[in-house]
PDB file of N, CA and C in Angstrom:
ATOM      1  N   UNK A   1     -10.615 -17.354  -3.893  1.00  0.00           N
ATOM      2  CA  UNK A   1      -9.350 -16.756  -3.520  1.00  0.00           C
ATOM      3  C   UNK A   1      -9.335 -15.299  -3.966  1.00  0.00           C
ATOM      4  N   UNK A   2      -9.072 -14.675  -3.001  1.00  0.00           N
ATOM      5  CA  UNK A   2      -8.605 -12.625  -3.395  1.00  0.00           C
ATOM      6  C   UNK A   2      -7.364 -12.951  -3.943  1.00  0.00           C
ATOM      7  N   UNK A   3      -6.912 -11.570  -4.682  1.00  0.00           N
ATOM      8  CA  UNK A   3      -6.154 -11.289  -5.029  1.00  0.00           C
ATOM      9  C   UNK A   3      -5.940  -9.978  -4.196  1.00  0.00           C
ATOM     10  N   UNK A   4      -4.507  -9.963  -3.629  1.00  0.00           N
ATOM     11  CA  UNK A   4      -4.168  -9.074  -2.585  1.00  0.00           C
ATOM     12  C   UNK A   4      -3.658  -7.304  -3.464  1.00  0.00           C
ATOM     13  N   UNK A   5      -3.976  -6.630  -2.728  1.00  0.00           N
ATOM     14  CA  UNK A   5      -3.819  -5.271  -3.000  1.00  0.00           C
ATOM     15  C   UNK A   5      -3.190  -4.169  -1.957  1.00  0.00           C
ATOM     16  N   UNK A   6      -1.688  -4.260  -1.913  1.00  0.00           N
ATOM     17  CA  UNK A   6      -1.062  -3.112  -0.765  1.00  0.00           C
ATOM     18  C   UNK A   6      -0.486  -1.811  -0.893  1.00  0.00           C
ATOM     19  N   UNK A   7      -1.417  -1.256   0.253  1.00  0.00           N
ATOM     20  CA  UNK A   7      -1.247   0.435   0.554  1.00  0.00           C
ATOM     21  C   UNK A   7       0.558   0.262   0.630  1.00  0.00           C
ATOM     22  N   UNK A   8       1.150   1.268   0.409  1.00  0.00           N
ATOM     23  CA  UNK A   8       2.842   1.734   0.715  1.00  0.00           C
ATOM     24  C   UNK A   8       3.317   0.892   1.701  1.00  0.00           C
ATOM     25  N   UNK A   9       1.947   2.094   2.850  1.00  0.00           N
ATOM     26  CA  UNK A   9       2.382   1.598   4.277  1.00  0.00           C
ATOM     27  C   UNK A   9       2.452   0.014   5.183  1.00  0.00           C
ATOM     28  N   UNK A  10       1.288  -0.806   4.023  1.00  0.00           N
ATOM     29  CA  UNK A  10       1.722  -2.525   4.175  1.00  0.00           C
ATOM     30  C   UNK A  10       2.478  -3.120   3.995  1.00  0.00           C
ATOM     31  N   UNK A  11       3.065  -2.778   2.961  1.00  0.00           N
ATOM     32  CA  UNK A  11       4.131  -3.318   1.819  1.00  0.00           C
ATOM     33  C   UNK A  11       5.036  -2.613   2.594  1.00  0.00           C
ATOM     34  N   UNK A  12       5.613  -1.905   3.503  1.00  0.00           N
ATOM     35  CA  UNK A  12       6.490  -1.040   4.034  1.00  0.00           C
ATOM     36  C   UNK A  12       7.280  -2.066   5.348  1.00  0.00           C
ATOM     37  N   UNK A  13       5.998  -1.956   6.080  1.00  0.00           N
ATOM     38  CA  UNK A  13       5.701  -2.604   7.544  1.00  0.00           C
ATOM     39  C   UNK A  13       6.263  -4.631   7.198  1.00  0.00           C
ATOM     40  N   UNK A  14       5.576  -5.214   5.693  1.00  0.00           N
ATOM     41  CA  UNK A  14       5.559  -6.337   5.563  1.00  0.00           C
ATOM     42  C   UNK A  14       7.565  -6.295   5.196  1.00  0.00           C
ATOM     43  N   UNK A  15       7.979  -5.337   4.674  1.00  0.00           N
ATOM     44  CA  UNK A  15       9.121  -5.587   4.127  1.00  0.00           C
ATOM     45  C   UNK A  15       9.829  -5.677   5.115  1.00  0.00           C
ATOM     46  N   UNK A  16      10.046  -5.278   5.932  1.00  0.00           N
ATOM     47  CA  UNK A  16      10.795  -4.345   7.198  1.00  0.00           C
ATOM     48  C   UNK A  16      10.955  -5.599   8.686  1.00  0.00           C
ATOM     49  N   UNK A  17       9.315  -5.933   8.608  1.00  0.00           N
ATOM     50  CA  UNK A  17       9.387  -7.774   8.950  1.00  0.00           C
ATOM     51  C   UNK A  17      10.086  -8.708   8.603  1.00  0.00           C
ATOM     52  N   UNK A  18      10.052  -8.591   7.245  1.00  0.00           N
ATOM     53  CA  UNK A  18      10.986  -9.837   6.130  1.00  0.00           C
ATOM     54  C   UNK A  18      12.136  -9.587   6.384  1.00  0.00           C
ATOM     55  N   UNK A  19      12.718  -8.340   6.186  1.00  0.00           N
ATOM     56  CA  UNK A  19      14.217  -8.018   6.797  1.00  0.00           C
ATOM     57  C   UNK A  19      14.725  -8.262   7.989  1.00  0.00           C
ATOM     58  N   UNK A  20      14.042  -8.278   9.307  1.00  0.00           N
ATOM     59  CA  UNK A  20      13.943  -8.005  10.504  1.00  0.00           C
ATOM     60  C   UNK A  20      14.555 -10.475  10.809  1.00  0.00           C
ATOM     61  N   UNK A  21      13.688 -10.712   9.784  1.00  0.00           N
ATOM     62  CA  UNK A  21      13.697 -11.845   9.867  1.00  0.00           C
ATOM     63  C   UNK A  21      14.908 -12.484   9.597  1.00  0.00           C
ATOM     64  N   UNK A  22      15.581 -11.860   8.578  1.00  0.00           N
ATOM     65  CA  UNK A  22      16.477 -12.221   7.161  1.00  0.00           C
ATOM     66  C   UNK A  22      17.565 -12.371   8.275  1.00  0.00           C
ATOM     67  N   UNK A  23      17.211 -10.900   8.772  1.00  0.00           N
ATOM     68  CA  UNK A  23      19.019 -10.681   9.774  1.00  0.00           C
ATOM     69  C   UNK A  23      19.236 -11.310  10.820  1.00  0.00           C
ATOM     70  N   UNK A  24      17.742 -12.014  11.623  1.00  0.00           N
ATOM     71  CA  UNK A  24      18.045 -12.505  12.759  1.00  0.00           C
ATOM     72  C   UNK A  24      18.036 -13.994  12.659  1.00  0.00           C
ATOM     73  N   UNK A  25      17.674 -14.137  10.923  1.00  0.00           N
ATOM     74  CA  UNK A  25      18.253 -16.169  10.958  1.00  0.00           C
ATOM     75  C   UNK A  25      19.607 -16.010  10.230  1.00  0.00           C
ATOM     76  N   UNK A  26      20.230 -15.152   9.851  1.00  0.00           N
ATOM     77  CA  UNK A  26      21.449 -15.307   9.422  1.00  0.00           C
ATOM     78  C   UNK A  26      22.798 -14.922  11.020  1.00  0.00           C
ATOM     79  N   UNK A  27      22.326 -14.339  11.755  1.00  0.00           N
ATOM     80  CA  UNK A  27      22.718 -13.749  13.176  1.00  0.00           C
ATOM     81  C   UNK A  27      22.732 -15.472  13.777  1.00  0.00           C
ATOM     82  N   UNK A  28      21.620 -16.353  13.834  1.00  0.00           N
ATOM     83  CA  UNK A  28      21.158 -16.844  14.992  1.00  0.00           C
ATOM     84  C   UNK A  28      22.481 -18.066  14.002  1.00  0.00           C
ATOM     85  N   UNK A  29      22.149 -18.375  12.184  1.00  0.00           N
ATOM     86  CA  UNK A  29      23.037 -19.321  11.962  1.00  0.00           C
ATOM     87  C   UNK A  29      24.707 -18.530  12.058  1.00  0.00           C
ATOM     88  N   UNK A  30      24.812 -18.186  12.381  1.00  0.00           N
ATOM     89  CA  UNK A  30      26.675 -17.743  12.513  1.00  0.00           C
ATOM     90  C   UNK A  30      26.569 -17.998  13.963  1.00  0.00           C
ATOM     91  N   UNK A  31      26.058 -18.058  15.254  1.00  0.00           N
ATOM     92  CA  UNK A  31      26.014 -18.112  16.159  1.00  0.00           C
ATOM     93  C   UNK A  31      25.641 -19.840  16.390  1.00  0.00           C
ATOM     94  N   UNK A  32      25.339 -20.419  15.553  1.00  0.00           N
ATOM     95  CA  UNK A  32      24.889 -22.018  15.365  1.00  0.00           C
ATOM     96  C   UNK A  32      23.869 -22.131  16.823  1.00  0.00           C
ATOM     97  N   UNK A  33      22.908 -21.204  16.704  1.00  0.00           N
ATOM     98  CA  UNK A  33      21.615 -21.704  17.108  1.00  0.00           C
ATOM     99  C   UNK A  33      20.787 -22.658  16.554  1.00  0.00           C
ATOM    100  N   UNK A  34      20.011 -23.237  16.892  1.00  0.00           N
ATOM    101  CA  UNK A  34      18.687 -24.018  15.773  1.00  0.00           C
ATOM    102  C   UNK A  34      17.453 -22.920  16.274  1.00  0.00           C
ATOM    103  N   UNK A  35      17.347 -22.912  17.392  1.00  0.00           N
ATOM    104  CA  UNK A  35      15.817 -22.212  17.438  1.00  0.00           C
ATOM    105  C   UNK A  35      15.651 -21.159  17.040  1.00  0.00           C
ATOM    106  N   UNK A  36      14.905 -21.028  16.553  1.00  0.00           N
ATOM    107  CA  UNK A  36      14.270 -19.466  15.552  1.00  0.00           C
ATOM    108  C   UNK A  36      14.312 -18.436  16.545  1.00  0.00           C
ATOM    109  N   UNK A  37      14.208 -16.803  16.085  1.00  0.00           N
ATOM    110  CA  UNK A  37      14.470 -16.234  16.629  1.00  0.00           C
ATOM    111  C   UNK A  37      12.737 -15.565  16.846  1.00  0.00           C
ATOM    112  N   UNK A  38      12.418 -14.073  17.576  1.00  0.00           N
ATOM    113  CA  UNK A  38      11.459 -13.905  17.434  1.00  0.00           C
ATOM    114  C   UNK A  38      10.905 -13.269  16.453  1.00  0.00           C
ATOM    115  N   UNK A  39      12.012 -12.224  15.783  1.00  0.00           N
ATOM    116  CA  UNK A  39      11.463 -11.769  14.310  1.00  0.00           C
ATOM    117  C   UNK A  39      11.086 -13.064  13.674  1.00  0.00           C
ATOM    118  N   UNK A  40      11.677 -13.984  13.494  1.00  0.00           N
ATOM    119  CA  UNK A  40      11.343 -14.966  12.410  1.00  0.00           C
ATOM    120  C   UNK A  40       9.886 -15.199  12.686  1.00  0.00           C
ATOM    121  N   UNK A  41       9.771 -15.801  14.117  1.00  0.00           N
ATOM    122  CA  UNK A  41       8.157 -16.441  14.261  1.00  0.00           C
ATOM    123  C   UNK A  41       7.096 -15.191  14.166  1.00  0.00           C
ATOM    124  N   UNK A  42       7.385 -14.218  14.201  1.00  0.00           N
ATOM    125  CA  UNK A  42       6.637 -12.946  13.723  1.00  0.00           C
ATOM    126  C   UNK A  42       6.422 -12.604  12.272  1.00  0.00           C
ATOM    127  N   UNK A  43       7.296 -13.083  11.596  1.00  0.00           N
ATOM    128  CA  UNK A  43       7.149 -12.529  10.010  1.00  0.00           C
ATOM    129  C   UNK A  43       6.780 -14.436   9.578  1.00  0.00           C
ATOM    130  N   UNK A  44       6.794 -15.161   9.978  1.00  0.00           N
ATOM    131  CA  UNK A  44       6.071 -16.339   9.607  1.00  0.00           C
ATOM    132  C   UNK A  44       4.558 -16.433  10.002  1.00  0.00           C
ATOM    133  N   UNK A  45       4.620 -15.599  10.986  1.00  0.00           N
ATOM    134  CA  UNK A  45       3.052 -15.569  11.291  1.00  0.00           C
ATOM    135  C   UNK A  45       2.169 -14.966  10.429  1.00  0.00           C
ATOM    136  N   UNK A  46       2.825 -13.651  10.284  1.00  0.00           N
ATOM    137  CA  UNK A  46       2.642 -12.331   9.404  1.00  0.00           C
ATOM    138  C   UNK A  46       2.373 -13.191   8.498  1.00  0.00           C
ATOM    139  N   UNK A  47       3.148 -13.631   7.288  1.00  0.00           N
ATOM    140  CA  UNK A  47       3.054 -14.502   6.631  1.00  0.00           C
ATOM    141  C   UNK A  47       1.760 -15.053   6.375  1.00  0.00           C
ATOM    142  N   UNK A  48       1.442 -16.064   7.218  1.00  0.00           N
ATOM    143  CA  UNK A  48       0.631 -17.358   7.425  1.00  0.00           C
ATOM    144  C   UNK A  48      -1.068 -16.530   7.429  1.00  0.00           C
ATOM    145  N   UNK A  49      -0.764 -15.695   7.890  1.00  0.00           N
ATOM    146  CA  UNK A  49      -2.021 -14.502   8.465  1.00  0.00           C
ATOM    147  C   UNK A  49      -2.301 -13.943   6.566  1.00  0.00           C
ATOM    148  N   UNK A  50      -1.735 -13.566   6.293  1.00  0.00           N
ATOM    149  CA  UNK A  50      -2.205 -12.714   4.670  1.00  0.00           C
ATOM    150  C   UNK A  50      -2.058 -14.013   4.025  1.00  0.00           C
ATOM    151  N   UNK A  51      -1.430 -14.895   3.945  1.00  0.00           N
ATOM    152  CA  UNK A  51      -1.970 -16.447   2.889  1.00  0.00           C
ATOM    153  C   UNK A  51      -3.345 -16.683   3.549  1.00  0.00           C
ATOM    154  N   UNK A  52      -3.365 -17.091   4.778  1.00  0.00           N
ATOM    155  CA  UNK A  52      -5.054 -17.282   5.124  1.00  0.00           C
ATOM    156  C   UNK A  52      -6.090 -16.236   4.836  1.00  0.00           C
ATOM    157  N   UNK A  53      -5.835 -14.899   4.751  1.00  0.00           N
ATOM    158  CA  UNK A  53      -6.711 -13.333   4.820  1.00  0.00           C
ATOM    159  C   UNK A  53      -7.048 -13.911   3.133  1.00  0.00           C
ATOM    160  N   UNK A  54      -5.863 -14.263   2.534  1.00  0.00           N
ATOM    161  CA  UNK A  54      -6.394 -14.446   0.620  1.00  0.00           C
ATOM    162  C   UNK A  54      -7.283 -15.251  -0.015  1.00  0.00           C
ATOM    163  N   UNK A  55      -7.362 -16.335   0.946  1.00  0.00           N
ATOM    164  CA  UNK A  55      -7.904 -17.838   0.864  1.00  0.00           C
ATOM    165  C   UNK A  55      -9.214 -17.873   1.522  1.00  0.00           C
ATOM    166  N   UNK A  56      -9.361 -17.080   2.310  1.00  0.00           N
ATOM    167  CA  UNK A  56     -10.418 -17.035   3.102  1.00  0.00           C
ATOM    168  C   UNK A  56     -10.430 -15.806   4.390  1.00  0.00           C
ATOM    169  N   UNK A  57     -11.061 -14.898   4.416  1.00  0.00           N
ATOM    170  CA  UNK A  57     -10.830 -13.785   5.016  1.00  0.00           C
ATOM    171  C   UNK A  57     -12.273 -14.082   6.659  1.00  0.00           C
ATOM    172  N   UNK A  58     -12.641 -15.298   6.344  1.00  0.00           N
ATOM    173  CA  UNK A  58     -13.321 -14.970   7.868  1.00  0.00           C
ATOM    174  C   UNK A  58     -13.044 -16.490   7.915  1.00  0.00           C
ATOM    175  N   UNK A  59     -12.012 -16.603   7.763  1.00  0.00           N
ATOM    176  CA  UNK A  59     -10.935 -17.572   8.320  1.00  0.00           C
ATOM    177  C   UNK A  59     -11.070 -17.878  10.159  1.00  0.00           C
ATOM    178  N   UNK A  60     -11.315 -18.778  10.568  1.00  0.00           N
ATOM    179  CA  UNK A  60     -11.712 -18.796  12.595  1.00  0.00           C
ATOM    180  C   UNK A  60     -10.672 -18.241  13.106  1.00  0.00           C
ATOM    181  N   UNK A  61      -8.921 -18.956  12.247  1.00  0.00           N
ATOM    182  CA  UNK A  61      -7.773 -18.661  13.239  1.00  0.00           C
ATOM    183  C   UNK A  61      -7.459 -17.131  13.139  1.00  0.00           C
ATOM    184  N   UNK A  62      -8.224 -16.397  12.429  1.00  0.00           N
ATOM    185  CA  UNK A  62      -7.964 -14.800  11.941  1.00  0.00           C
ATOM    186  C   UNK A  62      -8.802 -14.529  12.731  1.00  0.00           C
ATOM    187  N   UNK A  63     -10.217 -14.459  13.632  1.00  0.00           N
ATOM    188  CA  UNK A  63     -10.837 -13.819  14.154  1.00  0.00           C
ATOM    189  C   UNK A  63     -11.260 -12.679  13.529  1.00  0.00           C
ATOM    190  N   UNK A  64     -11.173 -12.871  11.733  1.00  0.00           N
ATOM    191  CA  UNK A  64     -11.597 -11.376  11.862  1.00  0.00           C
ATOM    192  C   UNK A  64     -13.014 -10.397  12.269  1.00  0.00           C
ATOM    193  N   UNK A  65     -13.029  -9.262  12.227  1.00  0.00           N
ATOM    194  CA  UNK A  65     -14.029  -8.473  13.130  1.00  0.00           C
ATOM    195  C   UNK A  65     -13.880  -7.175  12.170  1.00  0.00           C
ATOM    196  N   UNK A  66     -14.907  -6.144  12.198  1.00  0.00           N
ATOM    197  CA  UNK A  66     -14.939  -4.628  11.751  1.00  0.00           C
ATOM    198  C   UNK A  66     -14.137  -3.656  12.643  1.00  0.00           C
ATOM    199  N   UNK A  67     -13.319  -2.858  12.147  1.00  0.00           N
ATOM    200  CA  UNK A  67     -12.487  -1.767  13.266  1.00  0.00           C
ATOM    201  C   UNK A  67     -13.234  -0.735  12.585  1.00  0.00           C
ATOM    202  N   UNK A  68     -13.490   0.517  13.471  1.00  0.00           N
ATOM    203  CA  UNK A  68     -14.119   1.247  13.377  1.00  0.00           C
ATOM    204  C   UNK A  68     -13.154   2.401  13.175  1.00  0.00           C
ATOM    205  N   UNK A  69     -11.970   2.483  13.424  1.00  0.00           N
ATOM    206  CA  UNK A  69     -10.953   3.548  13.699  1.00  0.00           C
ATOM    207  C   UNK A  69     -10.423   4.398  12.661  1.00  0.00           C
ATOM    208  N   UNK A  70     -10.381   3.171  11.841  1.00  0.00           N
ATOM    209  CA  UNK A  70      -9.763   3.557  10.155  1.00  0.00           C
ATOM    210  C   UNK A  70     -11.099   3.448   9.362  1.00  0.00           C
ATOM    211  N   UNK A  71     -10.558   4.332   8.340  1.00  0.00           N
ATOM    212  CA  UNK A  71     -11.677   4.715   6.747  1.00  0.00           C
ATOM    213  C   UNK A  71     -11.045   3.625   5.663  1.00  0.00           C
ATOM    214  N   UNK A  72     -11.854   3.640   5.010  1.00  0.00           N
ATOM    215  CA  UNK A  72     -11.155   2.776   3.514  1.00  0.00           C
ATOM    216  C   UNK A  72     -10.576   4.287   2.659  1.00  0.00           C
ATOM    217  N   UNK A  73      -9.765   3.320   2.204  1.00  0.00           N
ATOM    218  CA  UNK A  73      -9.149   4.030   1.184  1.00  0.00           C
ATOM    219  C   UNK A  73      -9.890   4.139  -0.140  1.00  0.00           C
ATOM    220  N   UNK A  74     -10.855   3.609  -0.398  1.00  0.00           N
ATOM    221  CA  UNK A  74     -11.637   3.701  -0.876  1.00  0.00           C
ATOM    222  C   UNK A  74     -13.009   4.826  -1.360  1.00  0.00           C
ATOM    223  N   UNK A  75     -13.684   4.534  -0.077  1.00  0.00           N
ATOM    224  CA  UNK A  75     -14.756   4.748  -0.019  1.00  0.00           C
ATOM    225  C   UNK A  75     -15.034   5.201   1.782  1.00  0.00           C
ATOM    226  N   UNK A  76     -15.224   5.745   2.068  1.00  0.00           N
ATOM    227  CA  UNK A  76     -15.333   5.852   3.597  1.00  0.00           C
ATOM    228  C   UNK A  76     -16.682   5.407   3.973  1.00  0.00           C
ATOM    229  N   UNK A  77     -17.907   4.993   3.368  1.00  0.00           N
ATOM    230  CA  UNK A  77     -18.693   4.044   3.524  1.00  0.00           C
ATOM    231  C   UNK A  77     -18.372   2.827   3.698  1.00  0.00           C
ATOM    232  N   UNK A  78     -17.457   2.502   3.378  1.00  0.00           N
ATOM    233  CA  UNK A  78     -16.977   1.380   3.402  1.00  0.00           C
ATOM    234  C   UNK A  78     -16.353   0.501   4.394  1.00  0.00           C
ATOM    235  N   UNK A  79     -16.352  -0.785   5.138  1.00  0.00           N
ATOM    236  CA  UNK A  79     -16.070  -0.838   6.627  1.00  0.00           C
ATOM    237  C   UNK A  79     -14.555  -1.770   6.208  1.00  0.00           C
ATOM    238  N   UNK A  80     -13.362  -1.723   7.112  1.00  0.00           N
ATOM    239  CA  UNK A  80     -12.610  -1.660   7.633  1.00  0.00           C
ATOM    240  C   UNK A  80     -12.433  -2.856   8.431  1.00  0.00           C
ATOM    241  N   UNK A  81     -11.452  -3.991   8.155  1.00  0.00           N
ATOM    242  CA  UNK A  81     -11.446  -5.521   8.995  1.00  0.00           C
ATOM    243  C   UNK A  81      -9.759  -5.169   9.506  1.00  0.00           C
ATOM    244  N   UNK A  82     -10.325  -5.840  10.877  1.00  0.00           N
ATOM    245  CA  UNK A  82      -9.147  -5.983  11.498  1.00  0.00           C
ATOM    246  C   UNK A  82      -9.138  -7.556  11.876  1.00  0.00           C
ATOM    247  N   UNK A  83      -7.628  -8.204  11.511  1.00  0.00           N
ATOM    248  CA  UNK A  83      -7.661  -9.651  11.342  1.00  0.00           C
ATOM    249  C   UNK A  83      -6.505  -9.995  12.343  1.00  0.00           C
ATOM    250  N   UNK A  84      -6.709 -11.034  12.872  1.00  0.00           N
ATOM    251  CA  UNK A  84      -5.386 -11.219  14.481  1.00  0.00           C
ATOM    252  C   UNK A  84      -3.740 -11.855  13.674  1.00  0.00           C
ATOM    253  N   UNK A  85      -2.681 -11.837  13.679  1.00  0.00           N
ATOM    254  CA  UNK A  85      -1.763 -12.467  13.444  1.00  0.00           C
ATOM    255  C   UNK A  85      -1.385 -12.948  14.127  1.00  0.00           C
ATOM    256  N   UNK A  86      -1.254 -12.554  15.594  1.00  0.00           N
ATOM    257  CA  UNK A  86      -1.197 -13.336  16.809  1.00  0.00           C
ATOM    258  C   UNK A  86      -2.003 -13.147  17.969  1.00  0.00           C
ATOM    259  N   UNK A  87      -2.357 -13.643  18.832  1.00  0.00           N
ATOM    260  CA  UNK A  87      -3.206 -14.212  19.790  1.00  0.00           C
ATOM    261  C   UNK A  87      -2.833 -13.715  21.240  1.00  0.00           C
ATOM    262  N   UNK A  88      -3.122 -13.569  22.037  1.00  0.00           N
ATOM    263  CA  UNK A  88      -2.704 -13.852  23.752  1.00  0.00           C
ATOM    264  C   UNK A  88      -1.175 -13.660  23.583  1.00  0.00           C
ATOM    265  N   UNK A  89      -0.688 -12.508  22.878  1.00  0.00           N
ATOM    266  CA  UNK A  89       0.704 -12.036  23.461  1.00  0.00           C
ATOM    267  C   UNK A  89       0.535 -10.113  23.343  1.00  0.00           C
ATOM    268  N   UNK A  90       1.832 -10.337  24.205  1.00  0.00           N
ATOM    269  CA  UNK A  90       1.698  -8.483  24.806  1.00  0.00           C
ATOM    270  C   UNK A  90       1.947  -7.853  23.334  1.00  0.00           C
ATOM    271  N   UNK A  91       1.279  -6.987  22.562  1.00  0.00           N
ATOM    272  CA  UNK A  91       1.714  -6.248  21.457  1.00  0.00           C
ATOM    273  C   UNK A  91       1.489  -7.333  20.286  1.00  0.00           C
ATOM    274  N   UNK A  92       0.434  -8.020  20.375  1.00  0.00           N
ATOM    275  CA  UNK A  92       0.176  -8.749  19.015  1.00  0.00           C
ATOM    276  C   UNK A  92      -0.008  -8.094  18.138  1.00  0.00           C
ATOM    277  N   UNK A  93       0.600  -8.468  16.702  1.00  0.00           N
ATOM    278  CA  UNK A  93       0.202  -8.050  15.393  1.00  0.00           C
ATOM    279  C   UNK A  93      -1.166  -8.470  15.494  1.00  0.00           C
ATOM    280  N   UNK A  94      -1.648  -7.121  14.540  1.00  0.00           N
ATOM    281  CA  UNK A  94      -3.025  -7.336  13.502  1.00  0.00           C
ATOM    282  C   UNK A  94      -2.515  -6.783  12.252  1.00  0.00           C
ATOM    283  N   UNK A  95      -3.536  -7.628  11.173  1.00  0.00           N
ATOM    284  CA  UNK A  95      -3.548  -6.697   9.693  1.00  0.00           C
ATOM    285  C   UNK A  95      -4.820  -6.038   9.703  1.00  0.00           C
ATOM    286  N   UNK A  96      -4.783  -5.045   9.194  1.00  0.00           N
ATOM    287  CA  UNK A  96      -6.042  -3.990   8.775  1.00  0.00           C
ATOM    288  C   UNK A  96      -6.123  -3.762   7.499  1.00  0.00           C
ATOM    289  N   UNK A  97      -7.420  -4.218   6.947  1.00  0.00           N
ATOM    290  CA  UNK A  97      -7.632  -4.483   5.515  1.00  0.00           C
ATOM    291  C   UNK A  97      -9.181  -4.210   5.276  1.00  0.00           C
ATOM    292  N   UNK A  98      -9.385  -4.306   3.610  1.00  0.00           N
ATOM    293  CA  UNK A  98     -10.828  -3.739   3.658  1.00  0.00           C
ATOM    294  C   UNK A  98     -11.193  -4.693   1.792  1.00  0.00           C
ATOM    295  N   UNK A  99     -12.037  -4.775   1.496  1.00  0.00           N
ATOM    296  CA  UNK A  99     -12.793  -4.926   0.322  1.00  0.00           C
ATOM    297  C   UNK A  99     -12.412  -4.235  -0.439  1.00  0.00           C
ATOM    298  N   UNK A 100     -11.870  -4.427  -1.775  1.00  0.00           N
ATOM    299  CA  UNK A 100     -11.805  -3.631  -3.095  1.00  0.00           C
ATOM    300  C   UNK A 100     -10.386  -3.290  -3.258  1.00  0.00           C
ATOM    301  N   UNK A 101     -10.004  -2.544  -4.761  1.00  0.00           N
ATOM    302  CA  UNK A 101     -10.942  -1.404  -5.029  1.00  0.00           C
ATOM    303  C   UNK A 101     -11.997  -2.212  -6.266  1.00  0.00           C
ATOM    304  N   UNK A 102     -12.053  -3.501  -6.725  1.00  0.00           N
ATOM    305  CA  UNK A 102     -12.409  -4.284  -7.271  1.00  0.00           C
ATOM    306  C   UNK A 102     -13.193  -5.469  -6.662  1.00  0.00           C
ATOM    307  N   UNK A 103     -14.304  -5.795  -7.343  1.00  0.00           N
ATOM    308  CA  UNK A 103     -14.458  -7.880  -7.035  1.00  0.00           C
ATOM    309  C   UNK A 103     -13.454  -8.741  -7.091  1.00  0.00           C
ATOM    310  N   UNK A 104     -13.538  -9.045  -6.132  1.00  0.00           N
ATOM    311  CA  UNK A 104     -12.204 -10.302  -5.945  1.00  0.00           C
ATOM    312  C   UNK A 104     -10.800  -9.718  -5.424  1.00  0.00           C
ATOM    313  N   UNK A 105     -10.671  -8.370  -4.738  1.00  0.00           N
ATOM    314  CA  UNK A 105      -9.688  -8.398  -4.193  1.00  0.00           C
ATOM    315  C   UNK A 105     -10.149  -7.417  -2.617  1.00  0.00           C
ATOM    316  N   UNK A 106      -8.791  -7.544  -2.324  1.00  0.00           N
ATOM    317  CA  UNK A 106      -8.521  -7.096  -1.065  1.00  0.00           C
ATOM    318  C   UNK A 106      -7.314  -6.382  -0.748  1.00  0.00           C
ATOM    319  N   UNK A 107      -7.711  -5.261  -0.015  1.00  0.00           N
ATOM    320  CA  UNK A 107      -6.516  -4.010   0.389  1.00  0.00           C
ATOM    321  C   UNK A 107      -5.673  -4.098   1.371  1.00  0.00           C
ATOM    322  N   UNK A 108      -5.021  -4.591   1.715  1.00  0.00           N
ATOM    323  CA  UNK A 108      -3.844  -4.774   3.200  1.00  0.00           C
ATOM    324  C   UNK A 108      -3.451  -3.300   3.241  1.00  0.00           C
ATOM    325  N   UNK A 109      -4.121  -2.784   4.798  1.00  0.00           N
ATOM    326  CA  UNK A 109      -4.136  -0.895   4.915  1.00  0.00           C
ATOM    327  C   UNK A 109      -2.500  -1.122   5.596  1.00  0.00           C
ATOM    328  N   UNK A 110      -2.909  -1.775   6.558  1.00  0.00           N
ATOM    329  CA  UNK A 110      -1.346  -1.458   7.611  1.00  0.00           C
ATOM    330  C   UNK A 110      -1.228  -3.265   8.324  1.00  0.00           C
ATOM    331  N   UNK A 111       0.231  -3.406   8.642  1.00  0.00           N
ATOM    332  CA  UNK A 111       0.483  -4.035   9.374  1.00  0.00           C
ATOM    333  C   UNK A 111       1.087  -3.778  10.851  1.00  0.00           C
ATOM    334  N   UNK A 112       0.379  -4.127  12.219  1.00  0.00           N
ATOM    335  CA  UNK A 112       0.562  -3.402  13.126  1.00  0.00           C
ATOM    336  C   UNK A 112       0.502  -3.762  14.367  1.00  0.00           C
ATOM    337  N   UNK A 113       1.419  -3.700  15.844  1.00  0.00           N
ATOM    338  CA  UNK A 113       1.107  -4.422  16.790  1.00  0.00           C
ATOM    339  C   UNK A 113      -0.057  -3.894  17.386  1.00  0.00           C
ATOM    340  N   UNK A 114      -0.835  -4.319  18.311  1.00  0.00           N
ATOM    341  CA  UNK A 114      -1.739  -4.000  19.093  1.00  0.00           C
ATOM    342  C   UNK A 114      -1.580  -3.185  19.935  1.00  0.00           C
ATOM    343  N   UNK A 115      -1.880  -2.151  20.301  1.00  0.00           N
ATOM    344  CA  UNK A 115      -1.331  -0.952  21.093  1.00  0.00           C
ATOM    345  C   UNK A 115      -1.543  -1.454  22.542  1.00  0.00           C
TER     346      UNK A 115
END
């Protein structure tokens, strides 16, 4: 198991999700919906995606792969994983993450839809 390590801009993007979530199950219960809304199934995914990235980072349902686009914060030798949060939808999240700055952990760079 890593121990997770976040840039501003993860911890920014991850908060902003969590909020995004907060307001639209408290919206959907005053409105006495049951079905979740789509922030929710987005920041549960989000979610589900960095518990699996910690546990196991070449995880199958993560697909992860090398992005070439971004540098580490690190080390710019250093290569750069881009991991899926969601699948076969228009503007899927990915996380972008990398090795270090230590053994045994891992950097969450950005959280981000798919352009």
């Amino acid at each position: 198991m890593f121990a997770l390590v976040w840039l501003r801009e993860a911890k920014a993007q991850y908060d902003a999700l969590k909020a995004a979530a907060i307001e639209a199950k408290v919206s959907r219960e005053k409105a006495g919906k049951r079905k979740s809304s789509r922030a929710e199934g987005l920041f549960k995914q989000t979610h589900k995606a960095i518990q699996m990235l910690s546990q196991n980072p070449r995880h199958p349902s993560l697909a992860t792969h090398e992005f070439y686009s971004l540098t580490s914060p690190y080390d710019p030798k250093q290569k750069v994983f881009e991991a899926y949060v969601q699948q076969d939808t228009p503007g899927a999240y990915r996380l972008f993450w990398c090795y270090g700055p230590t053994t045994g952990k891992i950097t969450l760079i950005t959280i981000t839809p798919h352009p």
